[in-house]
PDB file of N, CA and C in Angstrom:
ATOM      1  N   UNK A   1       6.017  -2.127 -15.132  1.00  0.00           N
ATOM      2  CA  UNK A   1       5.396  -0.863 -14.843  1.00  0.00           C
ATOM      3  C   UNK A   1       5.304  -0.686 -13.338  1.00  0.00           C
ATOM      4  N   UNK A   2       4.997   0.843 -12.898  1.00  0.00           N
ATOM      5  CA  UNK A   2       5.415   0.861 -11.696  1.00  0.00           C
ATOM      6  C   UNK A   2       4.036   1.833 -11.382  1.00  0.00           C
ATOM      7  N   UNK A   3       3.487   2.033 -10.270  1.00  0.00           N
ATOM      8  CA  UNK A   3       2.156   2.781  -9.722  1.00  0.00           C
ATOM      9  C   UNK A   3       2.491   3.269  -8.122  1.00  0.00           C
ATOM     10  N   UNK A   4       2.346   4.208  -7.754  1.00  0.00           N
ATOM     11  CA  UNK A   4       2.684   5.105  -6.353  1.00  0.00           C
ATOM     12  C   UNK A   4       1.065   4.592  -6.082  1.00  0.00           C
ATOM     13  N   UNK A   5       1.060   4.831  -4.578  1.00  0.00           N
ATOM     14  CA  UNK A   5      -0.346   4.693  -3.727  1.00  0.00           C
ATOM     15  C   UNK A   5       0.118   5.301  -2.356  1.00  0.00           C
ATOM     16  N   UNK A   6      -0.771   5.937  -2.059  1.00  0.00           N
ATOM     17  CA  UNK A   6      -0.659   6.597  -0.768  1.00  0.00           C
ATOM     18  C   UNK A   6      -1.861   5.985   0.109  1.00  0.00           C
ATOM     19  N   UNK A   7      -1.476   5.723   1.412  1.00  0.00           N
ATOM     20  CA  UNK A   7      -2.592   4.743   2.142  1.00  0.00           C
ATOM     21  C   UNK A   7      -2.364   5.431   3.959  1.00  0.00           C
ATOM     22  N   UNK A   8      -3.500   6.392   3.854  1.00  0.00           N
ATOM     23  CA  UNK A   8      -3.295   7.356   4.995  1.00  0.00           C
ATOM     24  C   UNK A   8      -4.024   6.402   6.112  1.00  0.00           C
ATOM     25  N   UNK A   9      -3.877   6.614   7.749  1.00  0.00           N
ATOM     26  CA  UNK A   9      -4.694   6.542   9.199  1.00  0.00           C
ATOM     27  C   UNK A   9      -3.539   5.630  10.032  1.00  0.00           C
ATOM     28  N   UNK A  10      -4.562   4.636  10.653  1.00  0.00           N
ATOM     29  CA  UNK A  10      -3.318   4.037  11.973  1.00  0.00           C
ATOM     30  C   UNK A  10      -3.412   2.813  11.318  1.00  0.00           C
ATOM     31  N   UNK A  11      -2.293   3.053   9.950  1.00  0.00           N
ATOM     32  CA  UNK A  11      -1.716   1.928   9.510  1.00  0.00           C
ATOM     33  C   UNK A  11      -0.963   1.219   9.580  1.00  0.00           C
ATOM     34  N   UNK A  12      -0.171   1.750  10.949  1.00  0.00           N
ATOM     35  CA  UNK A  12       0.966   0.882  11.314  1.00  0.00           C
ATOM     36  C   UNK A  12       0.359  -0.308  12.871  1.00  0.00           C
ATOM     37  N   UNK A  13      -0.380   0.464  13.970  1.00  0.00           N
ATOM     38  CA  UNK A  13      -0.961  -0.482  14.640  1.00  0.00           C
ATOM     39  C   UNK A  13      -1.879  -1.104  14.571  1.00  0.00           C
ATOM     40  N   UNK A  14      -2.536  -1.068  13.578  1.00  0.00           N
ATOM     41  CA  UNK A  14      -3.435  -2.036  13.092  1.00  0.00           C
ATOM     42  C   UNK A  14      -3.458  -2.771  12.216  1.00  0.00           C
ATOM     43  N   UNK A  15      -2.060  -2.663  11.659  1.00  0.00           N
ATOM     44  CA  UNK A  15      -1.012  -3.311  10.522  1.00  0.00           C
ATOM     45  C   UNK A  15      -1.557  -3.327   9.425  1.00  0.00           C
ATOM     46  N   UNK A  16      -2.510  -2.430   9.152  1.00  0.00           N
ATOM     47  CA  UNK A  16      -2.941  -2.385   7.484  1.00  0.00           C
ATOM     48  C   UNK A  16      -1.798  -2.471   6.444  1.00  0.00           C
ATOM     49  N   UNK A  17      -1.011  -1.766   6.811  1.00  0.00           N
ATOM     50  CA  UNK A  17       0.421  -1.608   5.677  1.00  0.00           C
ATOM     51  C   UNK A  17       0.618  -2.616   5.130  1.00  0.00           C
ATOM     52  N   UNK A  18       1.388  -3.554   6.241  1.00  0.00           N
ATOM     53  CA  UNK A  18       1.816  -4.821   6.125  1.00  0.00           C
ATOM     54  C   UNK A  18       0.860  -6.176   5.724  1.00  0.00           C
ATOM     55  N   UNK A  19      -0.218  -5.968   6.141  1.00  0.00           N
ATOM     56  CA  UNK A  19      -0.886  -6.549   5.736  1.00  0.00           C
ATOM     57  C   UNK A  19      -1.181  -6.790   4.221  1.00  0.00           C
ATOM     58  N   UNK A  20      -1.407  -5.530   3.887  1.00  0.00           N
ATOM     59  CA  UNK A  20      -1.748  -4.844   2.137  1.00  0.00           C
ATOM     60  C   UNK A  20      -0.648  -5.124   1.426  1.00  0.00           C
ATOM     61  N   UNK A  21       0.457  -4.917   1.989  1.00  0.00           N
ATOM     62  CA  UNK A  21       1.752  -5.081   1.211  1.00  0.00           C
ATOM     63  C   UNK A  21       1.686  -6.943   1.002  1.00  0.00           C
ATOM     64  N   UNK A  22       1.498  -7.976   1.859  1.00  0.00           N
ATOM     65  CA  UNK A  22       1.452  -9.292   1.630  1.00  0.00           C
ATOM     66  C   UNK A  22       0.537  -9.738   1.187  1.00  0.00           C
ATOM     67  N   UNK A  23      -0.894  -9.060   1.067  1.00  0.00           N
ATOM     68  CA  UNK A  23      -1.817  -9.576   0.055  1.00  0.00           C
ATOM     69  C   UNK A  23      -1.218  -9.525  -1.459  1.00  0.00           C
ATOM     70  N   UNK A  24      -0.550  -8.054  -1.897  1.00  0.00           N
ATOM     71  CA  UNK A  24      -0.534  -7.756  -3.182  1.00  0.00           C
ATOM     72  C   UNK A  24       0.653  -8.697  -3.498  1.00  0.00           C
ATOM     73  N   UNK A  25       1.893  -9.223  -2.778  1.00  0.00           N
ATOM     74  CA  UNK A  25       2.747  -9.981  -2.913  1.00  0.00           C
ATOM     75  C   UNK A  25       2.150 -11.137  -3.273  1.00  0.00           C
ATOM     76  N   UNK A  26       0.996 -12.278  -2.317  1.00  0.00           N
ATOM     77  CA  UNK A  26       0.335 -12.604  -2.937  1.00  0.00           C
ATOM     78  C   UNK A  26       0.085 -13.127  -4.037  1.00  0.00           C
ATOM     79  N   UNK A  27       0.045 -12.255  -5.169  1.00  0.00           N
ATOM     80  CA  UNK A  27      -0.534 -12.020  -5.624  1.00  0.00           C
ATOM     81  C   UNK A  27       0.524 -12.116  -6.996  1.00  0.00           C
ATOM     82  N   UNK A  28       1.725 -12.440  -6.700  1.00  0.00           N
ATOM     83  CA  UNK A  28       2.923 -12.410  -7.834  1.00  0.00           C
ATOM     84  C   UNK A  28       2.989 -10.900  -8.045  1.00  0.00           C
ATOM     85  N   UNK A  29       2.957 -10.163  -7.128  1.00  0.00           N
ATOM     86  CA  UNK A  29       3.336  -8.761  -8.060  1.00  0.00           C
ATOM     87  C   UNK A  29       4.524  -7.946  -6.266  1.00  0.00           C
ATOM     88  N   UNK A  30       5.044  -7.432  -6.994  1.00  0.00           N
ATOM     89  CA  UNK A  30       6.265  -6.819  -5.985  1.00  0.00           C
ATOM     90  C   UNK A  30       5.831  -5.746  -5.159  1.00  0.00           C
ATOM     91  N   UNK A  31       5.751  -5.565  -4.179  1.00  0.00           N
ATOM     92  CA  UNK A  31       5.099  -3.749  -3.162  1.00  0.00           C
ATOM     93  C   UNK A  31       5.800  -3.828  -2.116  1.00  0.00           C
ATOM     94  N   UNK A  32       6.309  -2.413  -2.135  1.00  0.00           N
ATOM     95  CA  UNK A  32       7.129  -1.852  -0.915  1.00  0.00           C
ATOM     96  C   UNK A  32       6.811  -0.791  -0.699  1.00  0.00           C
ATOM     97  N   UNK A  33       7.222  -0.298   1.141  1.00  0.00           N
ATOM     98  CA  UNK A  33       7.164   0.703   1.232  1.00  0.00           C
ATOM     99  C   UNK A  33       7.683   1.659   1.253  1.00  0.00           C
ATOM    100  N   UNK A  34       7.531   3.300   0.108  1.00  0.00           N
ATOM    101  CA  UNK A  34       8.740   4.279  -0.565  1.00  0.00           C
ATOM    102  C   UNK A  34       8.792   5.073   0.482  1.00  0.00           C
ATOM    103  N   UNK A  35       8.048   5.309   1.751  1.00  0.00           N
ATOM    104  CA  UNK A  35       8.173   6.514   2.721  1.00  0.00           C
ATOM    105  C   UNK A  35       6.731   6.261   3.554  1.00  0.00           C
ATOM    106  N   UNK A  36       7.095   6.538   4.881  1.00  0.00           N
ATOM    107  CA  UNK A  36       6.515   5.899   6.129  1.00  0.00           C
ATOM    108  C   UNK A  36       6.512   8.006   6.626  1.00  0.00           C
ATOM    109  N   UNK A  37       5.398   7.912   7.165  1.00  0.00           N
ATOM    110  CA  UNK A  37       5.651   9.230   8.387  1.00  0.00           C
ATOM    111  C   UNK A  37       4.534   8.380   9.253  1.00  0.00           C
ATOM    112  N   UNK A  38       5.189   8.921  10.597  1.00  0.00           N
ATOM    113  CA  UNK A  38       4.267   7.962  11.669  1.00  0.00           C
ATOM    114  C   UNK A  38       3.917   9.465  12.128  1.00  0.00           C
ATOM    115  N   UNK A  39       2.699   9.234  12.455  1.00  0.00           N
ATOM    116  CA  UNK A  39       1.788  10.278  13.624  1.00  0.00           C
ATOM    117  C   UNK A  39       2.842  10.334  14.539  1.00  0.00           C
ATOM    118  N   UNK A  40       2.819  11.193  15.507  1.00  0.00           N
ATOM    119  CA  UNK A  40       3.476  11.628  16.686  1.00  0.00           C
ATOM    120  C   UNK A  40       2.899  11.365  17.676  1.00  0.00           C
ATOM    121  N   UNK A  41       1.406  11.513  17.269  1.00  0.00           N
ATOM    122  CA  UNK A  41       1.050  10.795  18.728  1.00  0.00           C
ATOM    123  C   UNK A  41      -0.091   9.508  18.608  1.00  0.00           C
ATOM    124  N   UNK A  42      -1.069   9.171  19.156  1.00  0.00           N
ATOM    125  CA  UNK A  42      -1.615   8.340  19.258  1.00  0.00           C
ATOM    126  C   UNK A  42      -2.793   8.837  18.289  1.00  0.00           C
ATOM    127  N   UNK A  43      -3.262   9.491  18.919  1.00  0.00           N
ATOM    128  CA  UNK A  43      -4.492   9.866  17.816  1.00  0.00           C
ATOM    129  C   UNK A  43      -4.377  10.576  16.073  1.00  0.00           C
ATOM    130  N   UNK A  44      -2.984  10.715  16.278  1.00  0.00           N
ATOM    131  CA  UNK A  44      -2.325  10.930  14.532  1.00  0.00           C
ATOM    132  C   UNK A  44      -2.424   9.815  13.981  1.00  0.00           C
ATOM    133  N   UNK A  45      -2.861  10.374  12.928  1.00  0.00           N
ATOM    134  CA  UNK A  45      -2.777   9.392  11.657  1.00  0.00           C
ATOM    135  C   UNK A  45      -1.293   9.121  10.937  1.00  0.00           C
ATOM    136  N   UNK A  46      -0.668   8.151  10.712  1.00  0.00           N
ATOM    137  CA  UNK A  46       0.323   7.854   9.394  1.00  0.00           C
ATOM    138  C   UNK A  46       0.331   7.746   8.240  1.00  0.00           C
ATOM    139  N   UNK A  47       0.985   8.222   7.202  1.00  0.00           N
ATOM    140  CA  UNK A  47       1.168   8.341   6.090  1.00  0.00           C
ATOM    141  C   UNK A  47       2.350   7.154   4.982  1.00  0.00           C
ATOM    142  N   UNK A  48       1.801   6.344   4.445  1.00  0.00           N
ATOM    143  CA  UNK A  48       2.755   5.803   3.971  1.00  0.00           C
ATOM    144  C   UNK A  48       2.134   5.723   2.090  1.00  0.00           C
ATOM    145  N   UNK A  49       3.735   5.678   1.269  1.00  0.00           N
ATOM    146  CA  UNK A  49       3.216   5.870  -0.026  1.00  0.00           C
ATOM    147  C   UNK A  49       4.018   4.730  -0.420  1.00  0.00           C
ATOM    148  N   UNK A  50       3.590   3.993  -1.028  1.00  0.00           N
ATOM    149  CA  UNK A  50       4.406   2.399  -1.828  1.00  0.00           C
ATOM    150  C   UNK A  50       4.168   2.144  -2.877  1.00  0.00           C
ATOM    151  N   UNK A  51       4.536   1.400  -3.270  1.00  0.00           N
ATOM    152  CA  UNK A  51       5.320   1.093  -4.599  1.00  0.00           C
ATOM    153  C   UNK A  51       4.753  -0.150  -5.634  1.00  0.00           C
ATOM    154  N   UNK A  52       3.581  -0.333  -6.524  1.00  0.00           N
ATOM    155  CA  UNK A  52       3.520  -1.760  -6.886  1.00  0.00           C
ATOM    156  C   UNK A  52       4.127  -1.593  -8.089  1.00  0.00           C
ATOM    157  N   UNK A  53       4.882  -2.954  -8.421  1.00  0.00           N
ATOM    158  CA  UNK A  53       5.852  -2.901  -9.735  1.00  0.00           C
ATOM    159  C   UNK A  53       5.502  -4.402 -10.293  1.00  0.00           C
ATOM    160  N   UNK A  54       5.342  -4.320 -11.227  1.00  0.00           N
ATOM    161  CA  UNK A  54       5.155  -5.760 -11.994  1.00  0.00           C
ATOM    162  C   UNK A  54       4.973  -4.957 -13.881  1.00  0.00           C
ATOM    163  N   UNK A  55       5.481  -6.369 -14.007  1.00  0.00           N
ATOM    164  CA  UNK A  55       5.349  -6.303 -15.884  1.00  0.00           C
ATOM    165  C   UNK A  55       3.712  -7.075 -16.609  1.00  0.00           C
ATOM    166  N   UNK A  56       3.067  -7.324 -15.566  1.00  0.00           N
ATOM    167  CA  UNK A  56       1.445  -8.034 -16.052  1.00  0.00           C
ATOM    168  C   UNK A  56       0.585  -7.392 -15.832  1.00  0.00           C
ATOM    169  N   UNK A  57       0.242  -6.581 -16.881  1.00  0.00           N
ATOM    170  CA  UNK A  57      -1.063  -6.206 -16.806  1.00  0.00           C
ATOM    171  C   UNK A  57      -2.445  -6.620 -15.890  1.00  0.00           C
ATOM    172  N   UNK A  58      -2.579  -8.286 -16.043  1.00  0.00           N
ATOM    173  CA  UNK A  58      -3.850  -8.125 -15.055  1.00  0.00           C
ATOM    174  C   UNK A  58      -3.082  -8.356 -13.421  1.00  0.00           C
ATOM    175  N   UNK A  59      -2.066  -8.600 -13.157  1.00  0.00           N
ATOM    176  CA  UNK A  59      -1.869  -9.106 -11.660  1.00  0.00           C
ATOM    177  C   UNK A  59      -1.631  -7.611 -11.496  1.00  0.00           C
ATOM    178  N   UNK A  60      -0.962  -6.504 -11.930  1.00  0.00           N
ATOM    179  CA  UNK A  60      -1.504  -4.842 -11.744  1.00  0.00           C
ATOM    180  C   UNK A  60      -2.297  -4.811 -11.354  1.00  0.00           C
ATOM    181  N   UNK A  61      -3.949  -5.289 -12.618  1.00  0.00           N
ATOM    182  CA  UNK A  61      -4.741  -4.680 -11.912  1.00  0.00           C
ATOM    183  C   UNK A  61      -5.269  -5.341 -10.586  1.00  0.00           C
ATOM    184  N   UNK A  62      -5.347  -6.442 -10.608  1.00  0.00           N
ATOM    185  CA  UNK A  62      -4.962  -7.012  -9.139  1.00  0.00           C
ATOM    186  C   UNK A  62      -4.997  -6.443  -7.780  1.00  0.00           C
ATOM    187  N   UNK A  63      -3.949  -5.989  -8.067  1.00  0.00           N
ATOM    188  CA  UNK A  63      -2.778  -5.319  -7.653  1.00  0.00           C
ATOM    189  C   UNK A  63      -3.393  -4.356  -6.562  1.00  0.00           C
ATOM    190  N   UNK A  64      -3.938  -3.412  -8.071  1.00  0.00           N
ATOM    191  CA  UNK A  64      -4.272  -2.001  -7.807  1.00  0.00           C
ATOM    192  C   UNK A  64      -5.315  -1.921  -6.982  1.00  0.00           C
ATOM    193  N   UNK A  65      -7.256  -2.984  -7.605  1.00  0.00           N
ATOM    194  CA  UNK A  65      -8.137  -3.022  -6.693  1.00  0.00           C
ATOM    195  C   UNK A  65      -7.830  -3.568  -5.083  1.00  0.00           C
ATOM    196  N   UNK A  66      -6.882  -3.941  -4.994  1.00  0.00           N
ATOM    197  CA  UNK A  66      -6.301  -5.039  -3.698  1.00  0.00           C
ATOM    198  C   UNK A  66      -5.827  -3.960  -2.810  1.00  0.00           C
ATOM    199  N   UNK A  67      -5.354  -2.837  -3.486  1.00  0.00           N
ATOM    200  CA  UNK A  67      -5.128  -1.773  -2.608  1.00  0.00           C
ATOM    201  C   UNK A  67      -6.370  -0.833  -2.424  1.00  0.00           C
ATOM    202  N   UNK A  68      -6.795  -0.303  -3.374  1.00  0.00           N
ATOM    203  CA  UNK A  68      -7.934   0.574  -3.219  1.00  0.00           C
ATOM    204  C   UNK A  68      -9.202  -0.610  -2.457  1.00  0.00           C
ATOM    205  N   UNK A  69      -9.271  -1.138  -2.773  1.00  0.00           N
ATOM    206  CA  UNK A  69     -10.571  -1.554  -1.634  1.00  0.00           C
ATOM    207  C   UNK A  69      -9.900  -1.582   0.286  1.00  0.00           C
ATOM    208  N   UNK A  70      -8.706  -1.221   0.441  1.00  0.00           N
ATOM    209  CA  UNK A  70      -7.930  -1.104   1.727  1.00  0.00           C
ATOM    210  C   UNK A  70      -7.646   0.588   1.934  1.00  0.00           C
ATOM    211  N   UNK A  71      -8.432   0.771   0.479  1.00  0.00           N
ATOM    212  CA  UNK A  71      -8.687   3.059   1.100  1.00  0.00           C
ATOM    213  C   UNK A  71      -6.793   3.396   0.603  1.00  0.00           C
ATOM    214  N   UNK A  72      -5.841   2.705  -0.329  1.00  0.00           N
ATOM    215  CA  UNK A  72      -5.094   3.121  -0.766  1.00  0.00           C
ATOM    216  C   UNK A  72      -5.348   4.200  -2.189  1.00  0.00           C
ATOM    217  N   UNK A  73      -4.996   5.442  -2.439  1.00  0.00           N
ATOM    218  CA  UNK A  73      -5.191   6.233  -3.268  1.00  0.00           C
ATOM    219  C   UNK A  73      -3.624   6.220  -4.511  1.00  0.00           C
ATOM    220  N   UNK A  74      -4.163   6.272  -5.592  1.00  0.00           N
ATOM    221  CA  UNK A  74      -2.662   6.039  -6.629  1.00  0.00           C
ATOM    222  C   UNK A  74      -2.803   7.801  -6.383  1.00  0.00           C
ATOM    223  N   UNK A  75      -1.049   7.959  -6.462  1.00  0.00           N
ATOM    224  CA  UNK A  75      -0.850   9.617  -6.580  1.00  0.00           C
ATOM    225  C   UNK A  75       0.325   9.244  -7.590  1.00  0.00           C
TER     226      UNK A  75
END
């Protein structure tokens, strides 16, 4: 099964992304990122929406709280 998450602010210099993405790996379950928009400037926020995919029910849900407690939203 597969779940979208969108995980908005300055997630790239403060490396939340990457970070979030190697916890949930972690974690035996697969996450990438499906589309990146970087702010333009400094005080913009970035937008990135990724990908968790796994066939186990609980490492999902895992998964899922591992992102939402990091302010990731499923869309």
């Amino acid at each position: 099964m597969k779940k979208t998450f969108e995980l908005k602010g300055h997630i790239l210099d403060s490396l939340i992304l990457s970070k979030l993405l190697d916890k949930i790996e972690e974690l035996g379950v697969e996450a990438y990122a499906a589309e990146v928009k970087v702010g333009a400037k400094r005080k913009d926020f970035s937008v990135a929406k990724f990908i968790i995919e796994t066939d186990d029910n609980e490492k999902m849900d895992k998964a899922v709280q591992t992102a939402k407690i990091q302010g990731a939203e499923e869309v």
